[in-house]
C-alpha atoms as a PDB file:
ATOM      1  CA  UNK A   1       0.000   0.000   0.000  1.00  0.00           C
ATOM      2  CA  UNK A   2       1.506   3.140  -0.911  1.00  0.00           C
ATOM      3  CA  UNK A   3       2.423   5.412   1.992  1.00  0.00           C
ATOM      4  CA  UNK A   4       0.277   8.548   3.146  1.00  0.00           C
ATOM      5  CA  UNK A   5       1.412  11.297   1.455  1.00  0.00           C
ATOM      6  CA  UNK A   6       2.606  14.295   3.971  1.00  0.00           C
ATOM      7  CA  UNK A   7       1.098  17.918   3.954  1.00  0.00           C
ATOM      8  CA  UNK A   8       3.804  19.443   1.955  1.00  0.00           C
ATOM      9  CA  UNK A   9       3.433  16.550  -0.759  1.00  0.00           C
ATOM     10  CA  UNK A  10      -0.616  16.453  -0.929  1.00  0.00           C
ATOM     11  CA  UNK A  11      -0.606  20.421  -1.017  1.00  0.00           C
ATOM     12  CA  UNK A  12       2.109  19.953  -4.087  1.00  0.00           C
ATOM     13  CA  UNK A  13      -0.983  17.962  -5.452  1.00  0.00           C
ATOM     14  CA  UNK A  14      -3.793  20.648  -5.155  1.00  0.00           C
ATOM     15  CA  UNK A  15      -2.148  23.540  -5.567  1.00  0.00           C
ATOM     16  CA  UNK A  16      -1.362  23.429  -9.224  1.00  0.00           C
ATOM     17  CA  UNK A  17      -5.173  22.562  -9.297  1.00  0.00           C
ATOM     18  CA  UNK A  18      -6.204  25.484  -7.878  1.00  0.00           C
ATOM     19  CA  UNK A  19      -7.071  24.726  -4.477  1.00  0.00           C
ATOM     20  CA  UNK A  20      -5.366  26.466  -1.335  1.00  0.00           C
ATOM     21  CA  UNK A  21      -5.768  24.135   1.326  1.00  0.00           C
ATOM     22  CA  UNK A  22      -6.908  26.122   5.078  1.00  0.00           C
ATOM     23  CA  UNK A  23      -6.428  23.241   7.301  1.00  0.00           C
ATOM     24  CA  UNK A  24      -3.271  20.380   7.515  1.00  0.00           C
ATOM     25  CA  UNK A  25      -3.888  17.642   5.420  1.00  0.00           C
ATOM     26  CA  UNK A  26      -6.159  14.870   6.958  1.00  0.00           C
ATOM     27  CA  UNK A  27      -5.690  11.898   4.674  1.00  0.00           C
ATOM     28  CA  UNK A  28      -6.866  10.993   1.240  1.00  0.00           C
ATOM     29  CA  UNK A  29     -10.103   9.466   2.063  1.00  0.00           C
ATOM     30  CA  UNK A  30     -11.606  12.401   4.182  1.00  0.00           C
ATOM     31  CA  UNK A  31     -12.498  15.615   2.900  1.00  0.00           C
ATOM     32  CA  UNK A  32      -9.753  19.027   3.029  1.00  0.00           C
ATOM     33  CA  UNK A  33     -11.464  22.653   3.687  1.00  0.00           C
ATOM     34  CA  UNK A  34      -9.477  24.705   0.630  1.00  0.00           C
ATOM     35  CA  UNK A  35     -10.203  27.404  -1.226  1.00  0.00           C
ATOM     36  CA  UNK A  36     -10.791  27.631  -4.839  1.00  0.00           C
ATOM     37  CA  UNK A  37      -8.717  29.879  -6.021  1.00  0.00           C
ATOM     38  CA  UNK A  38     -10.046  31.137  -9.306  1.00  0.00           C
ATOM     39  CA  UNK A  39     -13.557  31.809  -7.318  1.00  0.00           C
ATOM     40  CA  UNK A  40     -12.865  32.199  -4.114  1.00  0.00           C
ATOM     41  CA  UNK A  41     -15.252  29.304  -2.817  1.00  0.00           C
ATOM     42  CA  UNK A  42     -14.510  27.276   0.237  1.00  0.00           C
ATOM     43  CA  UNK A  43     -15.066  23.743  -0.454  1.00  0.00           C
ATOM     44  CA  UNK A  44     -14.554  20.417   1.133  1.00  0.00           C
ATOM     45  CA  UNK A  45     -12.149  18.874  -1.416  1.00  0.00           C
ATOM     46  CA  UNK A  46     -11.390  14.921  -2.012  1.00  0.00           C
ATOM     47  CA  UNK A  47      -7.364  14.112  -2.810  1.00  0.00           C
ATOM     48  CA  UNK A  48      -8.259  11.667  -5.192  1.00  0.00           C
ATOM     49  CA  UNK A  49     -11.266  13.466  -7.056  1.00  0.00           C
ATOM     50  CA  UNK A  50      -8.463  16.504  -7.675  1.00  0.00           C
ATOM     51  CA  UNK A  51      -5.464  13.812  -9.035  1.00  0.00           C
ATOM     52  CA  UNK A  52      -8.819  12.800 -11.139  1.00  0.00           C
ATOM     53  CA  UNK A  53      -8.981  16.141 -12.909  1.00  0.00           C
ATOM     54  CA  UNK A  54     -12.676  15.980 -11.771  1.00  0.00           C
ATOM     55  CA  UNK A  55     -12.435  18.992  -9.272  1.00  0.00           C
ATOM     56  CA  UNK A  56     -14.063  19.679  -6.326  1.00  0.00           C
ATOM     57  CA  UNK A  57     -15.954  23.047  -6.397  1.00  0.00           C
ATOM     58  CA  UNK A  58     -19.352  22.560  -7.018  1.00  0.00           C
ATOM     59  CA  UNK A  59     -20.453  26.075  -8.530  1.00  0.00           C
ATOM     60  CA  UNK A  60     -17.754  26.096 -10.996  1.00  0.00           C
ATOM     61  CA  UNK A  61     -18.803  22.180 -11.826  1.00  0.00           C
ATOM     62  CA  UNK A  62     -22.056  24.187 -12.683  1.00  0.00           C
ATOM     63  CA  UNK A  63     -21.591  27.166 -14.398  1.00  0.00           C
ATOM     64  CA  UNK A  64     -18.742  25.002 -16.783  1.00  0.00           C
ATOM     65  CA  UNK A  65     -21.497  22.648 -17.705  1.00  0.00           C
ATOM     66  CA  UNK A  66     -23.680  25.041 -18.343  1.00  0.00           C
ATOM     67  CA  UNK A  67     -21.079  27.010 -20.692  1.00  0.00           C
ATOM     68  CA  UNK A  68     -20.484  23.813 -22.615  1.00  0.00           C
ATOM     69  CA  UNK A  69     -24.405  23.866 -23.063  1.00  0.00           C
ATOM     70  CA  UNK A  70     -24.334  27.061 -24.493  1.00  0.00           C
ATOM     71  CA  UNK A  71     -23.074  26.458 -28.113  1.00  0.00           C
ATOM     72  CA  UNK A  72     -24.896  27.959 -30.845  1.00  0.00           C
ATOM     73  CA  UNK A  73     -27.120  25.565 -33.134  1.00  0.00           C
ATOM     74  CA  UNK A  74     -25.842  26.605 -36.041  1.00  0.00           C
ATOM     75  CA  UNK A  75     -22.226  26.276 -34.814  1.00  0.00           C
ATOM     76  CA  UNK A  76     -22.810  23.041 -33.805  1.00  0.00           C
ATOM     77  CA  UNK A  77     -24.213  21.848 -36.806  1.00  0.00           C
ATOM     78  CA  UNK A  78     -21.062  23.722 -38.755  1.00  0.00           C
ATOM     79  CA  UNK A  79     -18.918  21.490 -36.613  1.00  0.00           C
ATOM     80  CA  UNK A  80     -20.706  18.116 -36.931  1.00  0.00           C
ATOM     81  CA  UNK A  81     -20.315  19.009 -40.928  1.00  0.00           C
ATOM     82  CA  UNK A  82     -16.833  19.669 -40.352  1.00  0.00           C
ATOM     83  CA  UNK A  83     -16.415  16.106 -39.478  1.00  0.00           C
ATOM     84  CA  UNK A  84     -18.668  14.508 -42.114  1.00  0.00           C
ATOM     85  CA  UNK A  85     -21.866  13.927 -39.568  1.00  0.00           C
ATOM     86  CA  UNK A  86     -25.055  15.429 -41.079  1.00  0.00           C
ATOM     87  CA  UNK A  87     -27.560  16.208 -38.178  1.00  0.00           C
ATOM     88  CA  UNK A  88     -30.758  14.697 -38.751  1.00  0.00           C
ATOM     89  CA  UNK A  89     -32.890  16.419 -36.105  1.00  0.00           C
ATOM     90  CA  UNK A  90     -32.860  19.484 -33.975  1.00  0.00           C
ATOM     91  CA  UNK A  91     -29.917  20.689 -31.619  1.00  0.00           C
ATOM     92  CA  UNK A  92     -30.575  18.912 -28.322  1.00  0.00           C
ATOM     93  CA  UNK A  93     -27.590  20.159 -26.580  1.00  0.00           C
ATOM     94  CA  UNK A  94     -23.522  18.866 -26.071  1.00  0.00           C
ATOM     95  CA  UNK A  95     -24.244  16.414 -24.309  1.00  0.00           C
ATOM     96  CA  UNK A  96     -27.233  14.593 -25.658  1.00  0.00           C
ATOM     97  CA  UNK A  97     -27.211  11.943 -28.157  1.00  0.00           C
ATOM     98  CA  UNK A  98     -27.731  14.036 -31.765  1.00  0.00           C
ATOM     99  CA  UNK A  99     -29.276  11.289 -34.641  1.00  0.00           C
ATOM    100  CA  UNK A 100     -26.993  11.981 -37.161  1.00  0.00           C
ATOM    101  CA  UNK A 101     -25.781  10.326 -40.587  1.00  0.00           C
ATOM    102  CA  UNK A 102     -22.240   9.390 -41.376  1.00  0.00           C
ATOM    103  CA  UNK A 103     -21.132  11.048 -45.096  1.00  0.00           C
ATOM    104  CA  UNK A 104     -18.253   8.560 -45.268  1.00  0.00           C
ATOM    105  CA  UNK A 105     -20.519   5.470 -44.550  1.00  0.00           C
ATOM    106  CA  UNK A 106     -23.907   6.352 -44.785  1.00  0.00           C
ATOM    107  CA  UNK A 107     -24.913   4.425 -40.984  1.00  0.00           C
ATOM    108  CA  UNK A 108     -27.238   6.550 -39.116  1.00  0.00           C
ATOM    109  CA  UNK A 109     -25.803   7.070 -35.607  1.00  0.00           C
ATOM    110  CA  UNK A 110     -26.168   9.524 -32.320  1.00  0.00           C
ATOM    111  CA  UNK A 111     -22.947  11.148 -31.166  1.00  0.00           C
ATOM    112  CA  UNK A 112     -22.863  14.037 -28.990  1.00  0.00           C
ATOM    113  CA  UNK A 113     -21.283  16.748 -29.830  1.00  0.00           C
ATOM    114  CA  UNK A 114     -18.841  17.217 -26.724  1.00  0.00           C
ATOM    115  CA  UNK A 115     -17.400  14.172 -27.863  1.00  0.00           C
ATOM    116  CA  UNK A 116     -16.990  15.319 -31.340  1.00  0.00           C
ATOM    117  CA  UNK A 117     -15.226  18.512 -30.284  1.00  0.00           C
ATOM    118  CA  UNK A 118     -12.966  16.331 -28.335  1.00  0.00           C
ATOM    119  CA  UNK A 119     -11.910  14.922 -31.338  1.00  0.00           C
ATOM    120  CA  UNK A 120     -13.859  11.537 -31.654  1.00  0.00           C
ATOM    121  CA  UNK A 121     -14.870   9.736 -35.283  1.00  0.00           C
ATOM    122  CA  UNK A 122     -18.745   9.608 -34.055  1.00  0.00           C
ATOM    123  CA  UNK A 123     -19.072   6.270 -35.871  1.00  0.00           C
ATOM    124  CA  UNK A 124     -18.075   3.567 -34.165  1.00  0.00           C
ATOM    125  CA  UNK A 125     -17.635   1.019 -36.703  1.00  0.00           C
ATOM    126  CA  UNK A 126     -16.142   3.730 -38.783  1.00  0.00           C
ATOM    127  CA  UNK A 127     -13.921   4.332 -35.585  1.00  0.00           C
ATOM    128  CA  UNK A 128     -12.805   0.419 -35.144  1.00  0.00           C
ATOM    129  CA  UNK A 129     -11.791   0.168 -38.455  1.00  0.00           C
ATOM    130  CA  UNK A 130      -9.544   3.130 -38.306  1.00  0.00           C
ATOM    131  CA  UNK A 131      -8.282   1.967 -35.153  1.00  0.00           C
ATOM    132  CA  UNK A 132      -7.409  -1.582 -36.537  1.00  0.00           C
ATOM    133  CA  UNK A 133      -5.686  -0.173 -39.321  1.00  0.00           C
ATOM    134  CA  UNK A 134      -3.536   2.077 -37.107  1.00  0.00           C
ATOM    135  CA  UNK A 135      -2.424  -1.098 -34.911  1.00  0.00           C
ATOM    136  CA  UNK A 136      -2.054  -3.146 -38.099  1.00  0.00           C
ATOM    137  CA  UNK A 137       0.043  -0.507 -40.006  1.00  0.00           C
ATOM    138  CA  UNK A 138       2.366  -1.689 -42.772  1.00  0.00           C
ATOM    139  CA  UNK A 139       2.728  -5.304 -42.882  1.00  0.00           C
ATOM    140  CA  UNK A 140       5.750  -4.893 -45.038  1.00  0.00           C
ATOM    141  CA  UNK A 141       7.296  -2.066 -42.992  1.00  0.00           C
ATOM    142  CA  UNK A 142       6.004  -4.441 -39.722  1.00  0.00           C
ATOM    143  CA  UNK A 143       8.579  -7.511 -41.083  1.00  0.00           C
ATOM    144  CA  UNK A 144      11.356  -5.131 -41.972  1.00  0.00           C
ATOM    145  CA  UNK A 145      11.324  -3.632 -38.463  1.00  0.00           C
ATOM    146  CA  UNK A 146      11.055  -6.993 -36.732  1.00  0.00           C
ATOM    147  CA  UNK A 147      14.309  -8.421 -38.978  1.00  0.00           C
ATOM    148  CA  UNK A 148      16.346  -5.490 -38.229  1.00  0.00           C
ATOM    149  CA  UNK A 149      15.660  -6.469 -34.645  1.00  0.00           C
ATOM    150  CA  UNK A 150      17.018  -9.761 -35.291  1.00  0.00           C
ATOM    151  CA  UNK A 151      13.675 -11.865 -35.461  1.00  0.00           C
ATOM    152  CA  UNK A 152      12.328 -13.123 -38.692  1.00  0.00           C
ATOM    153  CA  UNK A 153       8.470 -13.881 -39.274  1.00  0.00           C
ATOM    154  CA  UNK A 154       7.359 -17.047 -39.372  1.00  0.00           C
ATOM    155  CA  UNK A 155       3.458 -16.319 -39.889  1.00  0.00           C
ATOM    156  CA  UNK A 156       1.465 -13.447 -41.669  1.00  0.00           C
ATOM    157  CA  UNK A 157       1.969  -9.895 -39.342  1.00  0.00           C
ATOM    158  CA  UNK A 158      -1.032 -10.111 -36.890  1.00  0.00           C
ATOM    159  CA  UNK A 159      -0.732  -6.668 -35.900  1.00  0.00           C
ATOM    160  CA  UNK A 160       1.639  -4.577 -34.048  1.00  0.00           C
ATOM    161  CA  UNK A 161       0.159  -5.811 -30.125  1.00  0.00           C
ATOM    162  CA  UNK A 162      -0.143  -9.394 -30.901  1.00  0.00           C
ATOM    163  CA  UNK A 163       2.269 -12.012 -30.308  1.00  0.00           C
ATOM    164  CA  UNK A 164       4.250 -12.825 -33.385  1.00  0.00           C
ATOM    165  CA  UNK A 165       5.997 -16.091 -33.752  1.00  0.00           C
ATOM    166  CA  UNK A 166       9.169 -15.311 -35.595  1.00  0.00           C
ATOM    167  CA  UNK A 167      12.857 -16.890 -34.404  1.00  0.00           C
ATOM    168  CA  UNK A 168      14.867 -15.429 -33.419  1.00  0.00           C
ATOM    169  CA  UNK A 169      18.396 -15.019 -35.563  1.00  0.00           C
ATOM    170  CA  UNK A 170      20.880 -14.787 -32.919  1.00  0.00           C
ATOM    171  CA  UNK A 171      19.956 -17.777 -30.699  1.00  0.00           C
ATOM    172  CA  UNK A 172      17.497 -19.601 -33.514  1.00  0.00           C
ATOM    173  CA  UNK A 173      14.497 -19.915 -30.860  1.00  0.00           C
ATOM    174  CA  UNK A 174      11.178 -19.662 -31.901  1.00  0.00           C
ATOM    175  CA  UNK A 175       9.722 -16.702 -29.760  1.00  0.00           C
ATOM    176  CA  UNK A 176       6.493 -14.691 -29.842  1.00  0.00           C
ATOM    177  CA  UNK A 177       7.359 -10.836 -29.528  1.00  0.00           C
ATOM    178  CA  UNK A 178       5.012  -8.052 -30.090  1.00  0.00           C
ATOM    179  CA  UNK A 179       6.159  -5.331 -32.869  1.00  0.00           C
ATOM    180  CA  UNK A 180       4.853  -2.774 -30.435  1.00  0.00           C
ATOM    181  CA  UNK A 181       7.127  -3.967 -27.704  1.00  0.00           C
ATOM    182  CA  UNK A 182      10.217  -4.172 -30.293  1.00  0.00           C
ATOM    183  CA  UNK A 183       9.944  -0.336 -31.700  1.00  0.00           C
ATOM    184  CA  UNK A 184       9.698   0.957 -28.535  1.00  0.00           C
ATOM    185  CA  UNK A 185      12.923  -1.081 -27.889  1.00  0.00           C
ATOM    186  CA  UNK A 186      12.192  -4.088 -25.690  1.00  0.00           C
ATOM    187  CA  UNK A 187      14.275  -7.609 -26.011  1.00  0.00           C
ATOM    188  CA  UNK A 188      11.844 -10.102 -27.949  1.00  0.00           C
ATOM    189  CA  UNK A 189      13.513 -12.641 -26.497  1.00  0.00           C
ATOM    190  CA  UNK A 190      13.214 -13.567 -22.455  1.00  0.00           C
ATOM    191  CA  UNK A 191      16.348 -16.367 -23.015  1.00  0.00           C
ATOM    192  CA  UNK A 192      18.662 -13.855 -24.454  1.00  0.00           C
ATOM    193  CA  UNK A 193      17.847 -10.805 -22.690  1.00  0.00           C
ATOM    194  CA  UNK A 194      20.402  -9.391 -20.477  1.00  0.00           C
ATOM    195  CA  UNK A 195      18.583  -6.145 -19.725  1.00  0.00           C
ATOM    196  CA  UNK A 196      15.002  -5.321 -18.670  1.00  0.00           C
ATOM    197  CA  UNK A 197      12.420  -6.675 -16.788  1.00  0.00           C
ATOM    198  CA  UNK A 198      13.162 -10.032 -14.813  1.00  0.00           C
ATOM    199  CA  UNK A 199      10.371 -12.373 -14.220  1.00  0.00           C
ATOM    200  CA  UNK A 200      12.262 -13.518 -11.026  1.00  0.00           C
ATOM    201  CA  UNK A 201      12.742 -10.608  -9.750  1.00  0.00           C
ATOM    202  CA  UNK A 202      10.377  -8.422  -7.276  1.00  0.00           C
ATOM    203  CA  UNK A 203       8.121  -6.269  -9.062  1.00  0.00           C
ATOM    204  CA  UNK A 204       5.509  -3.715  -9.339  1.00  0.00           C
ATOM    205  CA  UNK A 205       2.260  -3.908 -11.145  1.00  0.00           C
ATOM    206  CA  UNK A 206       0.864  -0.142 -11.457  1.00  0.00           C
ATOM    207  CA  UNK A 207      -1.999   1.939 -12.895  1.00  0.00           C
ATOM    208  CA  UNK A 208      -1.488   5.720 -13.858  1.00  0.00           C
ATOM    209  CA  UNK A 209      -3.369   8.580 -15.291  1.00  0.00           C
ATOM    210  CA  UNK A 210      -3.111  11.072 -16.731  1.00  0.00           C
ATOM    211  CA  UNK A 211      -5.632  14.527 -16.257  1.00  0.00           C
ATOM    212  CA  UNK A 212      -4.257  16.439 -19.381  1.00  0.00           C
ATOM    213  CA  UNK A 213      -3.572  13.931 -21.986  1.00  0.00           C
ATOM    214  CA  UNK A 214      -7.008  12.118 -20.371  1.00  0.00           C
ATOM    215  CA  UNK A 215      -5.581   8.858 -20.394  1.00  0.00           C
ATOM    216  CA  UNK A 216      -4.804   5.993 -18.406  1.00  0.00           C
ATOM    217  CA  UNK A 217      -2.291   3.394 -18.245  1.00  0.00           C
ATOM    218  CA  UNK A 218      -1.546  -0.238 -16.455  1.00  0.00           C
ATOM    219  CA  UNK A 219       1.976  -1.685 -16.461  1.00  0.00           C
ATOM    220  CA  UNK A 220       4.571  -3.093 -14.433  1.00  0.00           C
ATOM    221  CA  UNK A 221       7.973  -2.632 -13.508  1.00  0.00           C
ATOM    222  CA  UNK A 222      11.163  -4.241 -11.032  1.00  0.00           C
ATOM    223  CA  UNK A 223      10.671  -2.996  -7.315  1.00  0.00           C
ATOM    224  CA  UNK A 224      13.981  -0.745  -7.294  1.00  0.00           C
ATOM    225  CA  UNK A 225      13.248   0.720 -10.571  1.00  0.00           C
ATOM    226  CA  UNK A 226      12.547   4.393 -10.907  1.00  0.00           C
ATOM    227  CA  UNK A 227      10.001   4.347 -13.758  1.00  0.00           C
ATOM    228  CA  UNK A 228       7.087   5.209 -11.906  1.00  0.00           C
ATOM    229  CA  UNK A 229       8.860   8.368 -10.612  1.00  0.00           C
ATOM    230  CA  UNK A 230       9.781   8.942 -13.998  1.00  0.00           C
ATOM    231  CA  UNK A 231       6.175   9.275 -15.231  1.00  0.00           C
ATOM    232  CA  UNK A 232       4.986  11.039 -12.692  1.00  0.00           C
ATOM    233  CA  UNK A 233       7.677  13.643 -13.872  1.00  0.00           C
ATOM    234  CA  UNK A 234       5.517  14.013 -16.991  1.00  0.00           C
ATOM    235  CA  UNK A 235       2.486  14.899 -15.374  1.00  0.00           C
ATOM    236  CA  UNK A 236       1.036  10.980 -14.848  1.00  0.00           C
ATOM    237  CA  UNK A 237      -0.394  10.458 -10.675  1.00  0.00           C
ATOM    238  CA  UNK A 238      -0.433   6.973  -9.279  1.00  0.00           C
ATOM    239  CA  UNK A 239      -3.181   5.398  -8.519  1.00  0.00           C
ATOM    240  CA  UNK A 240      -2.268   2.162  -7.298  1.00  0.00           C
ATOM    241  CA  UNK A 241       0.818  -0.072  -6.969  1.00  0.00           C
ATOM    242  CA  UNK A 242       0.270  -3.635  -6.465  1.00  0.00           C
ATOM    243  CA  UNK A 243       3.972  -5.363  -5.380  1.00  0.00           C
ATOM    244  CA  UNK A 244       4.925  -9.133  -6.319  1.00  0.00           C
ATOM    245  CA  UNK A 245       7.526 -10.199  -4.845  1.00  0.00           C
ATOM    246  CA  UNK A 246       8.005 -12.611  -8.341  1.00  0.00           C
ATOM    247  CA  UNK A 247       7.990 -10.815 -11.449  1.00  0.00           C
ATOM    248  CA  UNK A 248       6.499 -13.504 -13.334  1.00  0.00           C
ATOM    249  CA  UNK A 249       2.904 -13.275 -11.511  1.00  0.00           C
ATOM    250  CA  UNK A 250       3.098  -9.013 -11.582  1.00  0.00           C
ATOM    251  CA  UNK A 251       3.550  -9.951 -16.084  1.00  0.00           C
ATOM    252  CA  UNK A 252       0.427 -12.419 -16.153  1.00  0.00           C
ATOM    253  CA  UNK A 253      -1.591 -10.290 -14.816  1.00  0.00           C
ATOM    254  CA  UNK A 254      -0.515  -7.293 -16.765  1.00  0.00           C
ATOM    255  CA  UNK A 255      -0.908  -9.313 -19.625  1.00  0.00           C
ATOM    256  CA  UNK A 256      -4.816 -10.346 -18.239  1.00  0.00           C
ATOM    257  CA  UNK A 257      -5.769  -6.852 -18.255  1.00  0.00           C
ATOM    258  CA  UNK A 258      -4.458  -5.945 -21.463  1.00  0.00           C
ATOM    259  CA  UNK A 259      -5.660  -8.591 -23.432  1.00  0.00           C
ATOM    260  CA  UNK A 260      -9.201  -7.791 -22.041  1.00  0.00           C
ATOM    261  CA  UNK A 261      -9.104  -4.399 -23.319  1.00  0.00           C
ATOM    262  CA  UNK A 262      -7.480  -5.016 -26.700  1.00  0.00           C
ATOM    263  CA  UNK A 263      -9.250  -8.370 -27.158  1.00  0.00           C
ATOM    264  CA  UNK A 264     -12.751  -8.438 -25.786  1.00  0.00           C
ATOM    265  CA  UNK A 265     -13.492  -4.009 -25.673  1.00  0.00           C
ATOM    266  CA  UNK A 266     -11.179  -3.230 -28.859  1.00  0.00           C
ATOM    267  CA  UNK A 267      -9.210  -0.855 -27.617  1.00  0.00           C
ATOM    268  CA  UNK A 268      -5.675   0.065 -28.874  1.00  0.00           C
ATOM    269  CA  UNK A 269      -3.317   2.831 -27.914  1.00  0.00           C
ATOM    270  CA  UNK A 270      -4.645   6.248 -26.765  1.00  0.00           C
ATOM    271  CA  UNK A 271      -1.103   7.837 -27.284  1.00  0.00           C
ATOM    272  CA  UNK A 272       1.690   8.003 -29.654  1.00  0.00           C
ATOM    273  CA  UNK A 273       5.716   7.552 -28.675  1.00  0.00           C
ATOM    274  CA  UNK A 274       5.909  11.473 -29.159  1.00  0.00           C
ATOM    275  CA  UNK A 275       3.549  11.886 -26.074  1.00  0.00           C
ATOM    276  CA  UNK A 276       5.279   9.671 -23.710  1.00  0.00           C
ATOM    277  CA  UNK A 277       8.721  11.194 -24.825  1.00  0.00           C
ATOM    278  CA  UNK A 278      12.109   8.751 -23.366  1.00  0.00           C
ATOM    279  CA  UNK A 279       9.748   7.073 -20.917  1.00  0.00           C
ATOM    280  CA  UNK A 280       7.892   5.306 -23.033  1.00  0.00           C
ATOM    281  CA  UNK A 281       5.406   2.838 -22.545  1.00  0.00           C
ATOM    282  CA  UNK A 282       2.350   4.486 -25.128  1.00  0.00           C
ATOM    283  CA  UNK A 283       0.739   1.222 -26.139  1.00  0.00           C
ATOM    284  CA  UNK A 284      -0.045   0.779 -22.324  1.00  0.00           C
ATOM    285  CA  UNK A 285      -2.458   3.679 -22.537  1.00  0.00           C
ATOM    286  CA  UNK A 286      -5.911   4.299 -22.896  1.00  0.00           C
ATOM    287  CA  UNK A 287      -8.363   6.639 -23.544  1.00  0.00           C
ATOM    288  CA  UNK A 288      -9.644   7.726 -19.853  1.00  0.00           C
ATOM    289  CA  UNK A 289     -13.048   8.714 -21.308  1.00  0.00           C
ATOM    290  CA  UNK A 290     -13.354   5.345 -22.431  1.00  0.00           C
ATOM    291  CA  UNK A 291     -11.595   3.448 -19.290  1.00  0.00           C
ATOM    292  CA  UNK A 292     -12.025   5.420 -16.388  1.00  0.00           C
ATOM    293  CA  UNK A 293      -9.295   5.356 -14.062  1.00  0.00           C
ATOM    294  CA  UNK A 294     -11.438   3.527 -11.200  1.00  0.00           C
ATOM    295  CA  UNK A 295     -12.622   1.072 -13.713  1.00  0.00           C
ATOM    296  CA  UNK A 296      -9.030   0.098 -14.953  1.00  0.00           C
ATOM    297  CA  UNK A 297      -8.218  -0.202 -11.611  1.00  0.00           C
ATOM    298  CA  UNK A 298     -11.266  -2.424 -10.523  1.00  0.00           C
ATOM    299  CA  UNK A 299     -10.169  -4.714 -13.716  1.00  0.00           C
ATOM    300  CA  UNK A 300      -6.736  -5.110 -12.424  1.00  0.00           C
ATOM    301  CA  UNK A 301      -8.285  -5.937  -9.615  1.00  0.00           C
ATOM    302  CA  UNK A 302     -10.589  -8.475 -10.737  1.00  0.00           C
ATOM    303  CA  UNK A 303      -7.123 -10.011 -12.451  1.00  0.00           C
ATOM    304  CA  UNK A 304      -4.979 -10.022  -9.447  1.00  0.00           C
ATOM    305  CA  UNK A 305      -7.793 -11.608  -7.265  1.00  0.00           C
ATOM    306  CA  UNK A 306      -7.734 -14.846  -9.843  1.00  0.00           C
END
């Protein structure tokens, strides 16, 4: 269990949220008397709801919904024709379903619009496909990248965050790397590897997120290593750290959770390498919208309970 954080460290937490705290820090569970700073309001603020992005002043929770309510119909529908949606019925506000019709596929759906603004296709089978094509990528550039790397295919390229049974040159075992894990410079081969994570070895299993870039992440890492740190030096908070003292067990159940959202929910990468700069570690993210923190963490959960 990670340790309670002090008063200087939770007010390090809060204050770059806005929130002056007016009373010493009583634990992340029970609510802190702070000041929002932008209003002036004296609230009775939650740790984890502010790490959450979510805030905790209640009148300027309402007066930014109702601002995001307030968008012009005709602006609206200049922006859901921006993106190839044609509304089929009256305005019913950013965050209500809107019956639309996709231009590029001619499916009749209901996106909102705050999603739209945020960047979202609005079609979701228009949306999987994209997304499988962006995890499948080249399959000619996907071989060349996994010889260079010493392993040569064996099978047809599955996609870029599913195992690949190649063998590999050096050594001539047969091994099962992921191209995802190979450009971002991991060993795709556990007998040869003299670096990196060792299954026998204690370790961490962790899940991050991230308020700005809205995403989430779930991944593990040796117990002495300083890559959690590390992210949170980019702007990620932890959540939760689960520790194993064999490395092995901390790796199946990372490799539970992500199969379940890749496999059974579809879900690939939320973020590119350029986001997660020398830390790396993007196709561990998510889109928070679409995994809330406290649900990735009840699925890891779920996993580590099995």
């Amino acid at each position: 269990m990670p340790a309670r954080l002090t008063h200087e460290q939770a007010t390090a937490v809060v204050l770059p949220a806005g929130y002056e705290p007016l009373e010493p820090y009583p634990g992340a569970k029970k609510r802190w008397r702070c000041r929002h700073v932008p209003c002036g309001q004296v609230v009775g603020a939650l740790l984890d709801k502010i790490k959450q992005g979510t805030g905790a002043c209640p009148p300027c929770g309402v007066a930014a919904s109702a601002a995001g309510r307030r968008v012009d119909a005709e602006e609206a529908r200049e922006v859901m024709l921006a993106r190839l949606l044609e509304p089929l019925d009256e305005y019913p506000g950013t965050n209500h379903p809107w019956r639309s019709r996709h231009l590029l596929c001619g499916r009749e759906i209901r996106p909102r619009l705050m999603h739209i603004r945020q960047g979202r296709v609005g079609c979701l089978e228009c949306g999987f496909a994209s997304n499988k094509t962006k995890q499948l990528g080249d399959p000619v550039q996907a071989a060349a990248d996994m010889r260079e790397a010493g392993h040569e295919p064996l099978e047809v390229y599955p996609g870029a965050a599913h195992p690949w049974r190649c063998v590999h040159q050096p050594c001539g075992r047969t091994v099962r790397p992921r191209l995802h894990h190979i450009r971002s410079g991991q060993g795709g081969c556990s007998n040869c590897a003299a670096h990196g994570f060792n299954t026998a070895a204690p370790a961490v299993l962790y899940v991050l997120h991230h308020p700005v870039l809205v995403a989430v992440k779930a991944g593990i890492t040796w117990s002495e290593s300083d890559r959690i740190e590390r992210f949170e030096k980019r702007g990620w908070l932890r959540i939760r750290v689960w520790p194993y003292a064999i490395g092995r067990e901390a790796k199946a159940v990372e490799r539970a959770v992500h199969k379940h959202l890749r496999d059974k929910l579809g879900l690939g990468p939320h973020l590119d390498p350029s986001a997660m700069g020398a830390v790396g570690g993007w196709t561990e993210t998510y889109d928070a919208e679409l995994v809330p923190v406290l649900e990735l963490v009840r699925l890891v959960e779920a996993e580590v309970a099995t």
